[in-house]
Every structure is written in C-alpha cells, then in structure tokens.
Protein backbone atom coordinates (compact mmCIF):
# COMPACT_ATOMS: atom_id res chain seq x y z
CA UNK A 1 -89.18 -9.88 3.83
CA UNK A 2 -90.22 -6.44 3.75
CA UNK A 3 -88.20 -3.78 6.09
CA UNK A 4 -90.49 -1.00 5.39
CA UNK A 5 -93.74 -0.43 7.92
CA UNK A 6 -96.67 0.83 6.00
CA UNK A 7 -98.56 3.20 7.19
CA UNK A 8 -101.71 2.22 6.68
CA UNK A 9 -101.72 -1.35 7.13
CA UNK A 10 -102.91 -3.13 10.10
CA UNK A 11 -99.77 -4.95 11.92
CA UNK A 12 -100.41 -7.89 13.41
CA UNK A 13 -97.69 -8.78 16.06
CA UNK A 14 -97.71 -12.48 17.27
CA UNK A 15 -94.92 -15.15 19.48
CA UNK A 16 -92.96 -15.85 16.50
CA UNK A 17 -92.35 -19.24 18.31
CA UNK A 18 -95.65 -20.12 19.57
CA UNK A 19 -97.14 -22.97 17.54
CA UNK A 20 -100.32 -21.60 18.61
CA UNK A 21 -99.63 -18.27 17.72
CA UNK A 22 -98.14 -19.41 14.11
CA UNK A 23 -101.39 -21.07 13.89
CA UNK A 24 -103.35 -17.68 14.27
CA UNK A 25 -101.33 -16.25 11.56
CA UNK A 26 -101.57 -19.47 9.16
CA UNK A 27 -105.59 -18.84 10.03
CA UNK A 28 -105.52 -14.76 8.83
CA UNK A 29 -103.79 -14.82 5.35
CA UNK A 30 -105.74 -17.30 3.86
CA UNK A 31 -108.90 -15.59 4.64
CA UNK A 32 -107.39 -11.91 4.55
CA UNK A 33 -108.13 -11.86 1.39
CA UNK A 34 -107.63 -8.15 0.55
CA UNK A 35 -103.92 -8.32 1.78
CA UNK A 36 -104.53 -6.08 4.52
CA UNK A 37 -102.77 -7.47 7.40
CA UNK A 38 -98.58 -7.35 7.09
CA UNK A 39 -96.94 -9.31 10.52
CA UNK A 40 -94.50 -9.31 12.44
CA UNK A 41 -92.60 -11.29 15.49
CA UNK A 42 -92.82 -9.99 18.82
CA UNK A 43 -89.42 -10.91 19.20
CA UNK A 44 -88.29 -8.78 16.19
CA UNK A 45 -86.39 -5.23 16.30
CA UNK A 46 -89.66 -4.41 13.89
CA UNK A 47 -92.01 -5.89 16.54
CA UNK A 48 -89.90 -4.73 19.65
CA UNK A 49 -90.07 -0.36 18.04
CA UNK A 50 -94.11 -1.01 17.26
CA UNK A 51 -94.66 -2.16 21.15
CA UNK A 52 -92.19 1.23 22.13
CA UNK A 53 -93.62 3.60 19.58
CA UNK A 54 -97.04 2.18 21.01
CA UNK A 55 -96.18 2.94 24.69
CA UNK A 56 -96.18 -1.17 25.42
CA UNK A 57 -92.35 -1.53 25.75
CA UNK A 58 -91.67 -4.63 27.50
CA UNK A 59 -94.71 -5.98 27.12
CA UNK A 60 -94.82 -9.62 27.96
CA UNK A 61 -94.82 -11.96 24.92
CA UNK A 62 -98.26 -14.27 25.58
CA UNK A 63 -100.26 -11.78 23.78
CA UNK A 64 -101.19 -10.54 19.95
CA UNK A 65 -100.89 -6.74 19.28
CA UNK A 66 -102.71 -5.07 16.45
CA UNK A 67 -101.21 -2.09 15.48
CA UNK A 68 -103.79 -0.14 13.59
CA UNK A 69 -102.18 3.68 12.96
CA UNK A 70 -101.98 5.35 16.58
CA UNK A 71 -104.00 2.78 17.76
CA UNK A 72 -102.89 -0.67 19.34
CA UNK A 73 -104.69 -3.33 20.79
CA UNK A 74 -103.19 -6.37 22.48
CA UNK A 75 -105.25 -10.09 23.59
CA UNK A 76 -108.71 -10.31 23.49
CA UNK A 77 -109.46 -6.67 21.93
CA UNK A 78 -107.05 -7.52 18.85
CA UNK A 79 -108.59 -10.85 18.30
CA UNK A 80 -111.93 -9.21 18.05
CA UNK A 81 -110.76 -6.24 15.73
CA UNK A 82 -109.02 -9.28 13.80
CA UNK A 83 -111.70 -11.02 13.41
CA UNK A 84 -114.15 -7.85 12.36
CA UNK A 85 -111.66 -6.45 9.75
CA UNK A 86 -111.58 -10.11 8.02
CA UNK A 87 -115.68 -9.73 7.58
CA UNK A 88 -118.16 -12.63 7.16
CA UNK A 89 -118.53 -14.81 9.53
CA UNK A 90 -115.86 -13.49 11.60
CA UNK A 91 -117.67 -10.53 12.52
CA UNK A 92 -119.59 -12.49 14.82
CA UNK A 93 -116.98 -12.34 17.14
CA UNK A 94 -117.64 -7.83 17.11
CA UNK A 95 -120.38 -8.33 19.91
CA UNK A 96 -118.31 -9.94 22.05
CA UNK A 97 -116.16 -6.63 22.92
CA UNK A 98 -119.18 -5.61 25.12
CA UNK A 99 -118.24 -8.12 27.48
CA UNK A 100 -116.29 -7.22 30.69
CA UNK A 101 -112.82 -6.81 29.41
CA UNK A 102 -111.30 -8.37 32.41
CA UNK A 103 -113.76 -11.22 31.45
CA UNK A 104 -112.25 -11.99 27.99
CA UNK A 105 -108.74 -11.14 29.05
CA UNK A 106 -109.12 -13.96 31.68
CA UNK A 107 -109.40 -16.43 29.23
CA UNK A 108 -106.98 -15.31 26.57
CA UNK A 109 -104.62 -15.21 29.54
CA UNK A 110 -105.82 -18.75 30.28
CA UNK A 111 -105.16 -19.69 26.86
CA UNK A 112 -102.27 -17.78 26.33
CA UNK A 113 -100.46 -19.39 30.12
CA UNK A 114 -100.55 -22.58 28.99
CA UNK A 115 -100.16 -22.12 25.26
CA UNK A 116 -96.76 -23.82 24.82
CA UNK A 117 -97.46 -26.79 27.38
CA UNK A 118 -100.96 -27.99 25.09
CA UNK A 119 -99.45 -26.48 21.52
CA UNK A 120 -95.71 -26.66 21.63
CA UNK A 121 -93.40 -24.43 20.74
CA UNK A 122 -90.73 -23.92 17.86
CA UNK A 123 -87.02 -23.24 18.43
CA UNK A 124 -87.49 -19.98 15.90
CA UNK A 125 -89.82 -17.60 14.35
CA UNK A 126 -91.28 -19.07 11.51
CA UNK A 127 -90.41 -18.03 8.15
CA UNK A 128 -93.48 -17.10 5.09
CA UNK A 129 -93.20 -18.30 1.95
CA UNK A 130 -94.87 -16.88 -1.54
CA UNK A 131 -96.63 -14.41 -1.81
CA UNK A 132 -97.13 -14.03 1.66
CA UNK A 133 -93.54 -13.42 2.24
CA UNK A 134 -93.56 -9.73 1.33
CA UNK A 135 -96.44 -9.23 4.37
CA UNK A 136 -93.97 -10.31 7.00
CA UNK A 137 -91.70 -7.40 8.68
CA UNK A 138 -88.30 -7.67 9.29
C-alpha cells in the first residue's frame, strides 16, 4: 500500500471495519473508473493526520470523510460529492445537497447508528488487492 498522500487526489476515508462501509468502497473503485479516488481507514495514522490536518480530530468513526485539497466533507455532503465526481447516473444524487443539511445528516446518522447491528462488522480493516492496492493509504 501506498504511504505517500497525493496531493491532488480525492481521499476517501471510511470505518475500515464496517461491512457497510467496506461495501461503499467495494461500490467506488469499480465505477471510479479514472482512478481518482485513493482510501484510507479512519482508524489509520494516515486517516487519523487527514481528520487533524482537516481540523476534525477526534471525529467520531460512523461517518465517511472526503478529503478533497483544503477541503473536507464528512456524511451526507461526501456521499453527494462522491457520487457527483463518479458522473453518470450518480450525479443524480448533486440535487440532493439543497436539502436541509440537518435533514440528510439525520438519516446518514440513522444509517450510520445502527450500521454494525443490520451489516456486521469485521474484526480488521480490510485489505485491497490488485490493482487497487496501490489506491489504499497506509
């Protein structure tokens, strides 16, 4: 696994043992098909300086960050930037950051609360393989 954080590259940071959260990422890199997204555990000394360089130190661990430059957005605001930086279809999703914040962070949080009990969780982060391997941050 890479050590190095690019610069450019969008970071997504995810509950390296959330089933449901693994499930997000196994969702991305098959249709990120430019290779633009690299990850990275919120668990992980990577993932743990992004959220302090970021100003979210100890921030709680039931939520995705996307790091994007200076610029980080965490639940429902990084799965809609997600979603519009994939494209197609996806972008469907971009109209739905005009509704009420507090509205769509409700149900993430809804989601995210009982994410373990309905998806499980694993007893570690997972690990890539392939190609995709050089994407993940250590």
């Amino acid at each position: 696994m890479s050590s190095d954080v690019p610069d450019d590259a969008p970071i997504v940071l995810f509950d390296g043992v959330c089933n449901l959260c693994h499930g997000f990422v196994q969702f991305i890199v098959p249709r990120d098909t430019e290779g633009q997204f690299h990850f990275a555990s919120l668990q992980s000394d990577v993932g743990q300086q992004l959220l302090a360089d970021h100003g979210l130190e100890g921030h709680d661990l039931d939520s995705v960050v996307l790091i994007e430059g200076d610029d980080a957005y965490v639940k429902s605001a990084a799965v809609i930037r997600i979603a519009r930086r994939l494209g197609g279809i996806y972008r469907l999703l971009g109209p739905t950051r005009y509704l009420p914040r507090r509205l769509r962070d409700w149900a993430y949080d809804l989601v995210a609360e009982h994410r373990y009990r309905i998806f499980g969780q694993k007893e570690q982060c997972m690990m890539p393989t392939g190609n995709v391997q050089e994407r993940f941050l250590e």
